[in-house]
PDB file of N, CA and C in Angstrom:
ATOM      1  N   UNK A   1      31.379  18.718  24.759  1.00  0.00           N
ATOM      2  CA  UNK A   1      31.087  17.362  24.348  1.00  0.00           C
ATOM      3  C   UNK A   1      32.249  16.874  23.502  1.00  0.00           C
ATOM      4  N   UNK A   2      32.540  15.403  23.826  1.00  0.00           N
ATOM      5  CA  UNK A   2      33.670  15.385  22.906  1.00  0.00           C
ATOM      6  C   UNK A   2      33.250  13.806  22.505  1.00  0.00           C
ATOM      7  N   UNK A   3      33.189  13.690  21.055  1.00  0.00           N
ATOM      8  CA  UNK A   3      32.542  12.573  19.913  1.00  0.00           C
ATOM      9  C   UNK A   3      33.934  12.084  19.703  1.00  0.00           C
ATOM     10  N   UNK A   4      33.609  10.795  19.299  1.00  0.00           N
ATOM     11  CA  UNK A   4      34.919   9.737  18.978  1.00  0.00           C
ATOM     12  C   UNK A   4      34.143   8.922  17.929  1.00  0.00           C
ATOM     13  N   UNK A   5      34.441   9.160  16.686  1.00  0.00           N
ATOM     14  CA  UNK A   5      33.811   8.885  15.259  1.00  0.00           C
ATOM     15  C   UNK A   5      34.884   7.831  14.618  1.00  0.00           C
ATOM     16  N   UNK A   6      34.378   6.823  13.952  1.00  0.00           N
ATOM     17  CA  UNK A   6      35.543   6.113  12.914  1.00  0.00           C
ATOM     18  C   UNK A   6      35.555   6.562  11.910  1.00  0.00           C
ATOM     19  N   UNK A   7      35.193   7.266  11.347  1.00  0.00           N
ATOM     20  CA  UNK A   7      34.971   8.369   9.890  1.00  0.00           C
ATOM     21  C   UNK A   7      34.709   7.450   8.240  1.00  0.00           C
ATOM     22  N   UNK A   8      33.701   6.974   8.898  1.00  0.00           N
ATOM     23  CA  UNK A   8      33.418   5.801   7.882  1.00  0.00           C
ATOM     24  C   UNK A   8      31.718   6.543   7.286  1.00  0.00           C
ATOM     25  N   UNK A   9      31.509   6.873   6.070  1.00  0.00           N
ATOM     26  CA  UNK A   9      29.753   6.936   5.492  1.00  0.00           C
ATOM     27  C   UNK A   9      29.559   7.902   6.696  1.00  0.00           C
ATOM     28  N   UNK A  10      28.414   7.889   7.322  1.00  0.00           N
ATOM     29  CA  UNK A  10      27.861   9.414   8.093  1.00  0.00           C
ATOM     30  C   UNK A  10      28.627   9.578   8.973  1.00  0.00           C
ATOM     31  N   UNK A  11      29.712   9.015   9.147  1.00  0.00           N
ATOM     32  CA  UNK A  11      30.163   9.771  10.212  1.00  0.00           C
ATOM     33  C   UNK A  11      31.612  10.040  10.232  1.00  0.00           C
ATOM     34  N   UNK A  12      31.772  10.457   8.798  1.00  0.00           N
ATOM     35  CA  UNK A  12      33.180  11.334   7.972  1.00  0.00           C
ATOM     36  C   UNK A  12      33.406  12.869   8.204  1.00  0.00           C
ATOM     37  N   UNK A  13      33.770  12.796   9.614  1.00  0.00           N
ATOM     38  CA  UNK A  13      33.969  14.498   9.933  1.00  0.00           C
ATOM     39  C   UNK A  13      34.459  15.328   8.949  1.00  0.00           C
ATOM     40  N   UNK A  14      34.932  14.993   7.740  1.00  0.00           N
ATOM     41  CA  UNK A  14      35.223  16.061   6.909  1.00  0.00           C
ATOM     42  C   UNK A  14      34.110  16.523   5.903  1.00  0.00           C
ATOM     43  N   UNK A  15      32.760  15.445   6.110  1.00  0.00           N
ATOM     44  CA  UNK A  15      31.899  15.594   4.800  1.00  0.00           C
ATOM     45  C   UNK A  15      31.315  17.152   5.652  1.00  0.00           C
ATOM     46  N   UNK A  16      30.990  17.737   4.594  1.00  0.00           N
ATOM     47  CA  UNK A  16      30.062  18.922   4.989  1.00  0.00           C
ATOM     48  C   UNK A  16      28.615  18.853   5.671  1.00  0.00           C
ATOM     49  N   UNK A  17      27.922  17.380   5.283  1.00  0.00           N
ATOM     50  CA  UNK A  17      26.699  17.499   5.633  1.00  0.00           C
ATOM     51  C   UNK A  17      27.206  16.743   7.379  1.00  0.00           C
ATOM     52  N   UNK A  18      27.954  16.148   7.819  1.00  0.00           N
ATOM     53  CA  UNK A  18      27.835  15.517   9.305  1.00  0.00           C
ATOM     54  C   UNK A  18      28.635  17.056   9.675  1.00  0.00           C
ATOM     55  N   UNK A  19      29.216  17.947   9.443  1.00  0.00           N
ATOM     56  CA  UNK A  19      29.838  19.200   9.827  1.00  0.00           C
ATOM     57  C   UNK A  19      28.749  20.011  10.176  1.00  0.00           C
ATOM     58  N   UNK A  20      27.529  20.060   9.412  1.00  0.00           N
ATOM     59  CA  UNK A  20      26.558  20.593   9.658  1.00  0.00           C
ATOM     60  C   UNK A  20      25.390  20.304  11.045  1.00  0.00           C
ATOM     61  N   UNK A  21      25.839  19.162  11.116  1.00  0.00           N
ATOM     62  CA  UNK A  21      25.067  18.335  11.928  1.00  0.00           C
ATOM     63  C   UNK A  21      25.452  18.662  13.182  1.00  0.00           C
ATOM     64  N   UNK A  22      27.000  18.126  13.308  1.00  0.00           N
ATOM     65  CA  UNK A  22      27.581  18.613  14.827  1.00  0.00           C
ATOM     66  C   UNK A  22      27.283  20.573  14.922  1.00  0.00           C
ATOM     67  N   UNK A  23      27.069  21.150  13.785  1.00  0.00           N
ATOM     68  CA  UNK A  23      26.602  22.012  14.335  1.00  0.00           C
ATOM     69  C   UNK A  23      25.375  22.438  15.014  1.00  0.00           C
ATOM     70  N   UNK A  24      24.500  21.751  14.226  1.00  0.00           N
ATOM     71  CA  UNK A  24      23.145  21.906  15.155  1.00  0.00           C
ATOM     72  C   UNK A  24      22.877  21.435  16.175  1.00  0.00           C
ATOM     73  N   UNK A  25      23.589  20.332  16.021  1.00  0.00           N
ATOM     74  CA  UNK A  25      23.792  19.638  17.917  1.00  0.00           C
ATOM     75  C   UNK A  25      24.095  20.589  18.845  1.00  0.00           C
ATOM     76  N   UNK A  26      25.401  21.319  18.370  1.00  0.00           N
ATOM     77  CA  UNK A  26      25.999  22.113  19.265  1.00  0.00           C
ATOM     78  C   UNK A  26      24.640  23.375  19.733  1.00  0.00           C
ATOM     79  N   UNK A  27      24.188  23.567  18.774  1.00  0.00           N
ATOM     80  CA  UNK A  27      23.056  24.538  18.958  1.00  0.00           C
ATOM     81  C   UNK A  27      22.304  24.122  19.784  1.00  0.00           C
ATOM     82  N   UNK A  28      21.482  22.875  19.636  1.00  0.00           N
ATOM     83  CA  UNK A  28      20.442  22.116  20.203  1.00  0.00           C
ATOM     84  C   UNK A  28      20.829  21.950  21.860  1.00  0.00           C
ATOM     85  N   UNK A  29      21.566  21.770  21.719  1.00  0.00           N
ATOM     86  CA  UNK A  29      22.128  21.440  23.499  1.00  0.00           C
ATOM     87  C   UNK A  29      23.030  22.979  23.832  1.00  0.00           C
ATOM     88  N   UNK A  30      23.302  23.705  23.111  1.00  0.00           N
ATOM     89  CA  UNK A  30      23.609  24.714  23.900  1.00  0.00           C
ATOM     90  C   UNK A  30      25.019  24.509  24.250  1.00  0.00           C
ATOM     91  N   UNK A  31      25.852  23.642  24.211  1.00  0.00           N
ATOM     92  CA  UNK A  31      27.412  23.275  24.314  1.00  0.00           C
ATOM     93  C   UNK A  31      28.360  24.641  24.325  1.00  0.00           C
ATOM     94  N   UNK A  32      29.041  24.423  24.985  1.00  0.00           N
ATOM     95  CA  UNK A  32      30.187  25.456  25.121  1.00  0.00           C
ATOM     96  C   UNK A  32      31.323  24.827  23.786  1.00  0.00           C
ATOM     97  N   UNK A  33      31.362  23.978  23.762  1.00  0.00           N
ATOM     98  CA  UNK A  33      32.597  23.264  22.879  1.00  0.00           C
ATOM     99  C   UNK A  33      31.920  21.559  22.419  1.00  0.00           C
ATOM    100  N   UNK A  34      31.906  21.590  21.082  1.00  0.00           N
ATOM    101  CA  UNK A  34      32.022  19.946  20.598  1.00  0.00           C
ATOM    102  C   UNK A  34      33.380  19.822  20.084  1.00  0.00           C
ATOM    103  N   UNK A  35      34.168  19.113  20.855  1.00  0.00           N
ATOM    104  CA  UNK A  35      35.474  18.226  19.768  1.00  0.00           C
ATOM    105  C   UNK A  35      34.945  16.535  19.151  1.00  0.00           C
ATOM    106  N   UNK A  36      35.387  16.631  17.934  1.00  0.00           N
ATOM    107  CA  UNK A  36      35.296  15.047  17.101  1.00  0.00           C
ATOM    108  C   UNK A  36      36.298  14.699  16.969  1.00  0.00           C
ATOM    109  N   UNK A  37      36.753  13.290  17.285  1.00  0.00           N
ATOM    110  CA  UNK A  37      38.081  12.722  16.836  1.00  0.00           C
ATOM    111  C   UNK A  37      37.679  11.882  15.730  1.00  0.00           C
ATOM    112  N   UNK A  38      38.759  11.082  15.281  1.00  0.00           N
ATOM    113  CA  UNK A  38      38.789  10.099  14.096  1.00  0.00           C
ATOM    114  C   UNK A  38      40.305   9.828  14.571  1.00  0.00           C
ATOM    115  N   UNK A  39      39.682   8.052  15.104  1.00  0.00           N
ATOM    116  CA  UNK A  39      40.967   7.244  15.039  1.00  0.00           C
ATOM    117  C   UNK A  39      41.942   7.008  14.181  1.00  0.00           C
ATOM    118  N   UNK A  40      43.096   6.638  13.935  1.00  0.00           N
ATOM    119  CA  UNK A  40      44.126   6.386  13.147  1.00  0.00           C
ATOM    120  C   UNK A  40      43.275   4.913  12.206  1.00  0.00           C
ATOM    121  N   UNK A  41      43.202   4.835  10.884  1.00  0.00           N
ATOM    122  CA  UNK A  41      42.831   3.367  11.197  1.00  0.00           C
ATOM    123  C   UNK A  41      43.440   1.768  11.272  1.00  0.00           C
ATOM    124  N   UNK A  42      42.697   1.137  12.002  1.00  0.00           N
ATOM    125  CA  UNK A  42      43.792   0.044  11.858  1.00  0.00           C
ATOM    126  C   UNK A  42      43.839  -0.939  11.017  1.00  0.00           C
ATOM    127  N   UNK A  43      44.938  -2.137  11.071  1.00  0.00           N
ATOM    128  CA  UNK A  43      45.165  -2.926  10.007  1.00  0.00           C
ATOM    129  C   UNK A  43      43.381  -3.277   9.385  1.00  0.00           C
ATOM    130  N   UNK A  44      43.975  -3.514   8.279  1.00  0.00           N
ATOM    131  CA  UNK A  44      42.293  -4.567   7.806  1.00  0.00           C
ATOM    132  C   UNK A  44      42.155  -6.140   8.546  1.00  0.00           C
ATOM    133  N   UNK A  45      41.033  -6.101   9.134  1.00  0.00           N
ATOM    134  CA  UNK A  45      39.961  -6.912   9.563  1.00  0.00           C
ATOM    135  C   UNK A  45      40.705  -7.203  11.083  1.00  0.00           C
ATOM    136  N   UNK A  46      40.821  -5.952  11.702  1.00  0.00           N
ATOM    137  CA  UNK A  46      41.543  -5.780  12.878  1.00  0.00           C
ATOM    138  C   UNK A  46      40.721  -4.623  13.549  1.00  0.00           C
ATOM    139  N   UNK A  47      39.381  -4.497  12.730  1.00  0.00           N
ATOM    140  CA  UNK A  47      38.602  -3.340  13.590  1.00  0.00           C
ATOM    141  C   UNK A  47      37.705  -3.665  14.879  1.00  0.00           C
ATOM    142  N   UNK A  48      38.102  -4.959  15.343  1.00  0.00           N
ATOM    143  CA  UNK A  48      37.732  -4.811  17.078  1.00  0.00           C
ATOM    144  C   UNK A  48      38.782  -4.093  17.744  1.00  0.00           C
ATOM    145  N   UNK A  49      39.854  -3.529  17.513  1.00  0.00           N
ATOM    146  CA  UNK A  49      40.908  -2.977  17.841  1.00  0.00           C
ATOM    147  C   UNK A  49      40.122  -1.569  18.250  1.00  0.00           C
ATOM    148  N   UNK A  50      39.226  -1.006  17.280  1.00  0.00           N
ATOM    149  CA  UNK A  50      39.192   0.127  16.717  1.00  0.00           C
ATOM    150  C   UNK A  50      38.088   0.511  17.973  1.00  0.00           C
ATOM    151  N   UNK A  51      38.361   1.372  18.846  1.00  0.00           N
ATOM    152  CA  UNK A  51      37.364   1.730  19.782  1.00  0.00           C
ATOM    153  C   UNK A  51      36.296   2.306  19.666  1.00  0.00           C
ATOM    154  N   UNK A  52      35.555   2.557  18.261  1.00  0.00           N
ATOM    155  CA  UNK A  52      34.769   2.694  17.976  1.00  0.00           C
ATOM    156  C   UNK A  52      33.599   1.345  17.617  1.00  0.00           C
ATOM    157  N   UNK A  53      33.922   0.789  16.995  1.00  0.00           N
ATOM    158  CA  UNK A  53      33.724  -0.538  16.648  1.00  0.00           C
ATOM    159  C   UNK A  53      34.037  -1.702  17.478  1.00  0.00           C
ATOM    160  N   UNK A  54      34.366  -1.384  18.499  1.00  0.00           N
ATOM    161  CA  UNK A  54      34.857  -2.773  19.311  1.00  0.00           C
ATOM    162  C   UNK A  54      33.459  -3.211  20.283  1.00  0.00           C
ATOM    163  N   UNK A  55      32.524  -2.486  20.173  1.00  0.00           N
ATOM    164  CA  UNK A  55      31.457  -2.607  20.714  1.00  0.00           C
ATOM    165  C   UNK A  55      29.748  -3.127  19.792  1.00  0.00           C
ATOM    166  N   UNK A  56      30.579  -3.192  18.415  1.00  0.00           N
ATOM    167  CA  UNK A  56      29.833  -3.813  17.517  1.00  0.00           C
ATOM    168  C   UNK A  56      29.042  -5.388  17.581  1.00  0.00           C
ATOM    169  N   UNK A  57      27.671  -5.549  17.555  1.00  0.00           N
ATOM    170  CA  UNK A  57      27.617  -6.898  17.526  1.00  0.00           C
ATOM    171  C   UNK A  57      28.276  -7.858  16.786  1.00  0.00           C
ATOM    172  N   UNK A  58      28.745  -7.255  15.612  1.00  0.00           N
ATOM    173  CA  UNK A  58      29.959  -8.424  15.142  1.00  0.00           C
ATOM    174  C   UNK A  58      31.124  -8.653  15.513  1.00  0.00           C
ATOM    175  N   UNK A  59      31.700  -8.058  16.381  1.00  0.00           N
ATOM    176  CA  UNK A  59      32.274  -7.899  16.827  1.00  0.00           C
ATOM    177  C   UNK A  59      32.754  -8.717  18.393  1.00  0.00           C
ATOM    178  N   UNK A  60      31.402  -9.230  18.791  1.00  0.00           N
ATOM    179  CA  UNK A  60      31.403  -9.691  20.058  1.00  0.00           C
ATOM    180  C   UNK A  60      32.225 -11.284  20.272  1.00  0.00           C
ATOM    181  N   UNK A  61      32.011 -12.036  18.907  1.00  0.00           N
ATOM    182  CA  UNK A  61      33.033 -13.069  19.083  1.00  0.00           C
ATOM    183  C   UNK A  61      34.378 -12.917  19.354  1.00  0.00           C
ATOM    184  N   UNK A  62      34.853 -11.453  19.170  1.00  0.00           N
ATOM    185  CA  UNK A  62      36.264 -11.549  19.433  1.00  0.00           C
ATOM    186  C   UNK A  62      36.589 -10.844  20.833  1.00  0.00           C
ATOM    187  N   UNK A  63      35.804 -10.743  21.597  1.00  0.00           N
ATOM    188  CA  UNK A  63      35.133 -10.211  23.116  1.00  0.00           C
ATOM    189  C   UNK A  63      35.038 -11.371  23.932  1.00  0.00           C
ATOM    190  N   UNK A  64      35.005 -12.712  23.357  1.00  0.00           N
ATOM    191  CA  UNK A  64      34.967 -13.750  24.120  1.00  0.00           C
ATOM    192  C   UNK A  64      33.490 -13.663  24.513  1.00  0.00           C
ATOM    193  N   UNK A  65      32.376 -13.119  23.700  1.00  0.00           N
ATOM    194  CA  UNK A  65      31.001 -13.344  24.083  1.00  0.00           C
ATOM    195  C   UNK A  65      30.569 -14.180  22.949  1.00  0.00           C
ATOM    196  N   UNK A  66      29.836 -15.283  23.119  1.00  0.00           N
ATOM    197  CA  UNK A  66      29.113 -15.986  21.705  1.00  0.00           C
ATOM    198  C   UNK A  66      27.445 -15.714  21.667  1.00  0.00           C
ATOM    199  N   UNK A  67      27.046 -15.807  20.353  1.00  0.00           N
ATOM    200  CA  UNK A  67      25.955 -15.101  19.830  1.00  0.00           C
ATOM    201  C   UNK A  67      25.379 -16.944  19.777  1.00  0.00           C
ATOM    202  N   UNK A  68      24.142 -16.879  19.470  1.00  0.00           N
ATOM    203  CA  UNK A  68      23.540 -17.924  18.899  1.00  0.00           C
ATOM    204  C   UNK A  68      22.608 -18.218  17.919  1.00  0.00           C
ATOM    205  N   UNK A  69      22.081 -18.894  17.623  1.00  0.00           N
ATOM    206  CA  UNK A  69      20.699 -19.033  16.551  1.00  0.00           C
ATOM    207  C   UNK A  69      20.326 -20.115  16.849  1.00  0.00           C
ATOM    208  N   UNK A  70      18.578 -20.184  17.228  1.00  0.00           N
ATOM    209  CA  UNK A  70      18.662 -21.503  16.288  1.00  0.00           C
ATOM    210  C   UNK A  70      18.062 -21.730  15.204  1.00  0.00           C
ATOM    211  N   UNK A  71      18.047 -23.460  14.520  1.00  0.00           N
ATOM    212  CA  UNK A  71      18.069 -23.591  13.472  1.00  0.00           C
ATOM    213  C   UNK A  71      16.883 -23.859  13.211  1.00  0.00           C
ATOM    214  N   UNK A  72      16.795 -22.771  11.745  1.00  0.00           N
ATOM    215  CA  UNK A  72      15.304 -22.908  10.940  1.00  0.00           C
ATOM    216  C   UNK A  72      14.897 -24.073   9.679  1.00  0.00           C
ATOM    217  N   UNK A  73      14.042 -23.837   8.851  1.00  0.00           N
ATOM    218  CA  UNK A  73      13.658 -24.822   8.149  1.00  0.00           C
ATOM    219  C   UNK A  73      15.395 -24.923   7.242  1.00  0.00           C
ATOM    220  N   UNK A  74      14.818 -26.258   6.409  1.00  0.00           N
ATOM    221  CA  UNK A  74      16.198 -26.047   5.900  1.00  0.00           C
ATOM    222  C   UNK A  74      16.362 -24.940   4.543  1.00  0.00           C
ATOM    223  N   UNK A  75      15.411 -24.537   3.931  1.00  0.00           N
ATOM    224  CA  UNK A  75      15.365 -22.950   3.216  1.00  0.00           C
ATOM    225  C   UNK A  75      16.108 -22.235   3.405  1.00  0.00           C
ATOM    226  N   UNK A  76      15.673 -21.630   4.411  1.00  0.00           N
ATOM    227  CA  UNK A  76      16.181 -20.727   5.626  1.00  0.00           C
ATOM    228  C   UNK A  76      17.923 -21.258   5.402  1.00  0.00           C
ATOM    229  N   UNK A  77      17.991 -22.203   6.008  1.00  0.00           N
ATOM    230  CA  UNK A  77      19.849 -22.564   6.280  1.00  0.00           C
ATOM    231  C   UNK A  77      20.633 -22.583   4.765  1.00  0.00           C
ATOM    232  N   UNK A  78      19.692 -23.490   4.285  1.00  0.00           N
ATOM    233  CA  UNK A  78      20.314 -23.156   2.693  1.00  0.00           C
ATOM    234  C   UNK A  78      21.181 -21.501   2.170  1.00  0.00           C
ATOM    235  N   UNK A  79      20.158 -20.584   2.490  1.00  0.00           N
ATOM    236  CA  UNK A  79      20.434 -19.536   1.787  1.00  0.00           C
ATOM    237  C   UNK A  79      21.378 -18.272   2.758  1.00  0.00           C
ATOM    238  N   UNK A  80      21.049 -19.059   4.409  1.00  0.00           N
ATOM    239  CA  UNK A  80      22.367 -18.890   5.066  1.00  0.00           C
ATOM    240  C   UNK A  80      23.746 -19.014   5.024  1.00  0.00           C
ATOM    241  N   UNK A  81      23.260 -20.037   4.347  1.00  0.00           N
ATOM    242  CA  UNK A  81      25.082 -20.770   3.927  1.00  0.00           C
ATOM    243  C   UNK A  81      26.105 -19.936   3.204  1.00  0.00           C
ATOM    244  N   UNK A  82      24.650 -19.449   2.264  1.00  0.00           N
ATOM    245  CA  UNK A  82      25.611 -18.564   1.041  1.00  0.00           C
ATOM    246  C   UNK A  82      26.465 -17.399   1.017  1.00  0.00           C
ATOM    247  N   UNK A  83      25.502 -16.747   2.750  1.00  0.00           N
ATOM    248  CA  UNK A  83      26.062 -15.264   2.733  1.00  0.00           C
ATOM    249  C   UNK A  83      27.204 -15.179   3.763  1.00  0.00           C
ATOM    250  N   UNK A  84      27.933 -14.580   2.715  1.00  0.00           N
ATOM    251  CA  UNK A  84      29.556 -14.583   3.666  1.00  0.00           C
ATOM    252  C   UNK A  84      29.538 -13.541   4.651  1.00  0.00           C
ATOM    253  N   UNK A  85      28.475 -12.490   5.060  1.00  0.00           N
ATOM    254  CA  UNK A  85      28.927 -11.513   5.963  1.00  0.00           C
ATOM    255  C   UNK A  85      27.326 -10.548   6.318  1.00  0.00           C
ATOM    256  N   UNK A  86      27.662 -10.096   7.122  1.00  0.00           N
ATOM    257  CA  UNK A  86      26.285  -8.692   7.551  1.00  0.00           C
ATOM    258  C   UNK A  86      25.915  -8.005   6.330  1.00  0.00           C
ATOM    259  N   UNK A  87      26.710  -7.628   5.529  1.00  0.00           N
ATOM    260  CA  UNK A  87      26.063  -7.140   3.815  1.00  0.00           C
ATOM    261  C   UNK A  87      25.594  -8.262   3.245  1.00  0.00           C
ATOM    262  N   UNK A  88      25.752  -9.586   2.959  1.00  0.00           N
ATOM    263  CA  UNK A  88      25.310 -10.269   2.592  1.00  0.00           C
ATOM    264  C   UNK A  88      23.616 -10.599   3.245  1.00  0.00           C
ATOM    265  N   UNK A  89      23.489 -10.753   4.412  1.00  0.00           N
ATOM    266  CA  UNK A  89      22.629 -11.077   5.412  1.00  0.00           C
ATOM    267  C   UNK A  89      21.573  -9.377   5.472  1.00  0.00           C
ATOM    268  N   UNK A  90      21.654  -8.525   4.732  1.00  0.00           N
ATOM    269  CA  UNK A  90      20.567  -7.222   5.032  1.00  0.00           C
ATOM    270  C   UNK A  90      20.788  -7.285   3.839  1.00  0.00           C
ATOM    271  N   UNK A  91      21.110  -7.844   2.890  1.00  0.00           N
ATOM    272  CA  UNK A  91      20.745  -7.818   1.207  1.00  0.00           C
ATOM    273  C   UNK A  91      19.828  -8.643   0.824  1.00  0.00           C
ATOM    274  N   UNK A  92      19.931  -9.818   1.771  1.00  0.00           N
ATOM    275  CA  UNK A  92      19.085 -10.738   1.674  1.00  0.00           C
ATOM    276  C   UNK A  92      17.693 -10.487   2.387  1.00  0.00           C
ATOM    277  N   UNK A  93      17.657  -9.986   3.485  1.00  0.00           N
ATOM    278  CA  UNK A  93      16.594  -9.921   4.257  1.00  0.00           C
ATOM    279  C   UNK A  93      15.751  -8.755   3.452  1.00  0.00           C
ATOM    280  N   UNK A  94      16.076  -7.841   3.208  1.00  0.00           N
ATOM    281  CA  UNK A  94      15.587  -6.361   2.053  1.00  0.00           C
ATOM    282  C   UNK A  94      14.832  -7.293   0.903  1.00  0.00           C
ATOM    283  N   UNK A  95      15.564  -8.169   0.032  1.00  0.00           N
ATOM    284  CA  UNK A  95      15.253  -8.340  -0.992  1.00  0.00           C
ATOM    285  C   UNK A  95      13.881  -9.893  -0.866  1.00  0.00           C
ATOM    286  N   UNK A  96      14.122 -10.546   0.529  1.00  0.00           N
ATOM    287  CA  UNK A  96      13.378 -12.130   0.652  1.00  0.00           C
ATOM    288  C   UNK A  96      12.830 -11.553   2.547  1.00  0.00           C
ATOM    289  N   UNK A  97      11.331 -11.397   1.895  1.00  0.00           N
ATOM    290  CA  UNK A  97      10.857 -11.107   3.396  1.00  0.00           C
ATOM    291  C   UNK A  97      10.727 -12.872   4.387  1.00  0.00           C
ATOM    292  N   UNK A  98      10.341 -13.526   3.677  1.00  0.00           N
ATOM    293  CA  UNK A  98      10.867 -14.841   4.134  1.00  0.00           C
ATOM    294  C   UNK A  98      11.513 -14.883   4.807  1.00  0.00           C
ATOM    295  N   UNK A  99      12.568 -14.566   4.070  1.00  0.00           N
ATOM    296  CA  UNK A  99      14.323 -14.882   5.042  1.00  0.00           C
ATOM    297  C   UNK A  99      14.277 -13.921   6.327  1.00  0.00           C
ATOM    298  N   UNK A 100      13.649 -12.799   6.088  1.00  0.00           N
ATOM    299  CA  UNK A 100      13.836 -11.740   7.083  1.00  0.00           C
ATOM    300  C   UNK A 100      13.285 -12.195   8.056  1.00  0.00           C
ATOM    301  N   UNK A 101      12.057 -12.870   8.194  1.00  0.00           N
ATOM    302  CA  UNK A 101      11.403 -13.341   9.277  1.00  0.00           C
ATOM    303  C   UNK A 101      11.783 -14.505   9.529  1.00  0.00           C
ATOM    304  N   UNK A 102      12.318 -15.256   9.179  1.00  0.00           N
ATOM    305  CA  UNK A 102      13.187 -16.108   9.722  1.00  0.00           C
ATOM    306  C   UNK A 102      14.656 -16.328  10.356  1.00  0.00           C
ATOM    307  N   UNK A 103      15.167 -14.819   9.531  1.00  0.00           N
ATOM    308  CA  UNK A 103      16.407 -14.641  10.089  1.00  0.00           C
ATOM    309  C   UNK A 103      15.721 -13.491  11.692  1.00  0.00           C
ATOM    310  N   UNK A 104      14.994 -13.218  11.918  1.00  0.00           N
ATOM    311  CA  UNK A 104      14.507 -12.475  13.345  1.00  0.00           C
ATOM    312  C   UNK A 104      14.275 -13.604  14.090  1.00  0.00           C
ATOM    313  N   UNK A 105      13.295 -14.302  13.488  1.00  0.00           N
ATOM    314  CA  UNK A 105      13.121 -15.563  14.734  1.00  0.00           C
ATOM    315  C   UNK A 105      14.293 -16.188  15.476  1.00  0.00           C
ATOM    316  N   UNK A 106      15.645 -16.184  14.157  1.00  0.00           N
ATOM    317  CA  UNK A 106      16.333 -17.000  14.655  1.00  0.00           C
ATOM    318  C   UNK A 106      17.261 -16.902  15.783  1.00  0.00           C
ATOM    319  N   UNK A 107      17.051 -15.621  16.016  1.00  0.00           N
ATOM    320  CA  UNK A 107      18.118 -14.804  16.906  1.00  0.00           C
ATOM    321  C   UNK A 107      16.917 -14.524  17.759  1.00  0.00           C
TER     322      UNK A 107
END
């Protein structure tokens, strides 16, 4: 089996606990061989480049695919406005179940 990782949070082939992991995989399936890579990384905010990530839903505007929404009360858009990014937008939804169900509908 051979894994192609961006080595970002769980999936930092050097941490001990995902080392552990590909081992039990390897166990679990019985594998003759697991290899893991970790891409070089690239410039900042150039990770559709990154073939790991280029398959990301945020990612898809730069794929030439467009996403949509539509538009909710104006609450809802208000507090859209504010959040500059996907951390912004699951900080919000965690903390305002409101928003969460409105940010599902909207998509």
């Amino acid at each position: 089996m051979y894994l192609y990782a961006d080595g970002s949070g769980d999936r930092k082939i050097t941490n001990f606990k995902v080392q552990k992991g590909l081992i039990s995989l390897f166990l679990k399936h019985d594998l003759d061989e697991v290899m893991v890579a970790r891409p070089a990384r690239p410039a900042a905010g150039h990770s559709y480049r990154n073939p790991v990530e280029s398959h990301c839903i945020a990612n898809l505007g730069l794929q030439s695919v467009g996403m949509m929404r539509t538009r909710q009360d104006p609450g809802f858009e208000r507090i859209m406005k504010k959040c500059d990014g996907n951390a912004d937008i699951r900080n919000e939804c965690e903390t305002n179940e409101t928003f969460k169900t409105g940010f599902i509908e909207s998509i």
